[in-house]
C-alpha atoms as a PDB file:
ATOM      1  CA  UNK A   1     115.375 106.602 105.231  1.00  0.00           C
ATOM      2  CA  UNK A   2     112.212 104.807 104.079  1.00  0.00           C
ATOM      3  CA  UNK A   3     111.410 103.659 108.077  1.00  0.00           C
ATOM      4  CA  UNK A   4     111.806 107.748 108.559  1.00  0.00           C
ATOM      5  CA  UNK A   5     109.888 108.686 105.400  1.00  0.00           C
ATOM      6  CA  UNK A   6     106.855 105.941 106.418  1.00  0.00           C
ATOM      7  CA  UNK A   7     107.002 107.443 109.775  1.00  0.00           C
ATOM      8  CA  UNK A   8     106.161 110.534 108.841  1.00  0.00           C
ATOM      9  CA  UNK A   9     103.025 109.308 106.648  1.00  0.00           C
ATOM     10  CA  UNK A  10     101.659 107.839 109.284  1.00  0.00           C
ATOM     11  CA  UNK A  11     102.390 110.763 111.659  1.00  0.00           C
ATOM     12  CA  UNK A  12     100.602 112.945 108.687  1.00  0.00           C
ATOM     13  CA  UNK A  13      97.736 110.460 108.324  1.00  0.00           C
ATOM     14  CA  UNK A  14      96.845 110.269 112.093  1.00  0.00           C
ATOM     15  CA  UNK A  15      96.830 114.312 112.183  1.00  0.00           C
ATOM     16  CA  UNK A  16      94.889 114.347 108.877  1.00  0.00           C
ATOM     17  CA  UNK A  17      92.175 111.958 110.944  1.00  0.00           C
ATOM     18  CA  UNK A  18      92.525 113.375 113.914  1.00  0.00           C
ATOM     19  CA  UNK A  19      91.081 117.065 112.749  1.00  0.00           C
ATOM     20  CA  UNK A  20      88.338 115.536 110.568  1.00  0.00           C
ATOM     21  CA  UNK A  21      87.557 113.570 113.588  1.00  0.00           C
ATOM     22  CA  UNK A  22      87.608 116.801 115.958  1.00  0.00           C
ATOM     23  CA  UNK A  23      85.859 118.975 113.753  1.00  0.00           C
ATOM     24  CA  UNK A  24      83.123 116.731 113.550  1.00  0.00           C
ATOM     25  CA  UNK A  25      83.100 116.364 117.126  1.00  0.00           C
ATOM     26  CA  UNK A  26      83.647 120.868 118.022  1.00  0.00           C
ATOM     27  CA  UNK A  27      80.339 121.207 115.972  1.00  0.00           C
ATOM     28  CA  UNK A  28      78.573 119.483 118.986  1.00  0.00           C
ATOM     29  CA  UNK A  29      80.688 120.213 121.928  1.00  0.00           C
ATOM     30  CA  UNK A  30      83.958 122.003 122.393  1.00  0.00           C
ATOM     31  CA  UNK A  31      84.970 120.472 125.318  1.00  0.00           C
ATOM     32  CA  UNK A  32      84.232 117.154 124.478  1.00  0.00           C
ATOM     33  CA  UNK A  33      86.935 117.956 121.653  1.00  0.00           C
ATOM     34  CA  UNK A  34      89.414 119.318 123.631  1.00  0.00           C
ATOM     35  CA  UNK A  35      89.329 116.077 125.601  1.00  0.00           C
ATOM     36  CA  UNK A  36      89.440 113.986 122.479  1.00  0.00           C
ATOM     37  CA  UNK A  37      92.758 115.788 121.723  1.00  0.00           C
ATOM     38  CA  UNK A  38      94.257 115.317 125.073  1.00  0.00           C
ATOM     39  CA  UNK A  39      93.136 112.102 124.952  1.00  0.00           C
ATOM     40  CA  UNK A  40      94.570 111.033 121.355  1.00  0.00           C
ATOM     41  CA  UNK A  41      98.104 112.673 122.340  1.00  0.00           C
ATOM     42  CA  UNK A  42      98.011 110.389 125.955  1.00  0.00           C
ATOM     43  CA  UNK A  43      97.529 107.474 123.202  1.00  0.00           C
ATOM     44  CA  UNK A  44      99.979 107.916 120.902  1.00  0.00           C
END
């Protein structure tokens, strides 16, 4: 339960960065952030 629970934090943390990260980064170039999405799923 708590392993599933701190899972999903995480999970919720990484997508929390992930659009500040992209937003930042669509302002300047769409494409780079579609990459930067492909490349963060390939990651996890």
């Amino acid at each position: 339960m708590f392993v599933q629970l701190d899972g999903a934090w995480r999970y919720l943390y990484s997508q929390i960065r992930l659009r500040i990260l992209t937003r930042t980064s669509c302002n300047y170039n769409g494409e780079l952030c579609k990459q930067m999405i492909v490349d963060k799923m390939n990651t996890d």
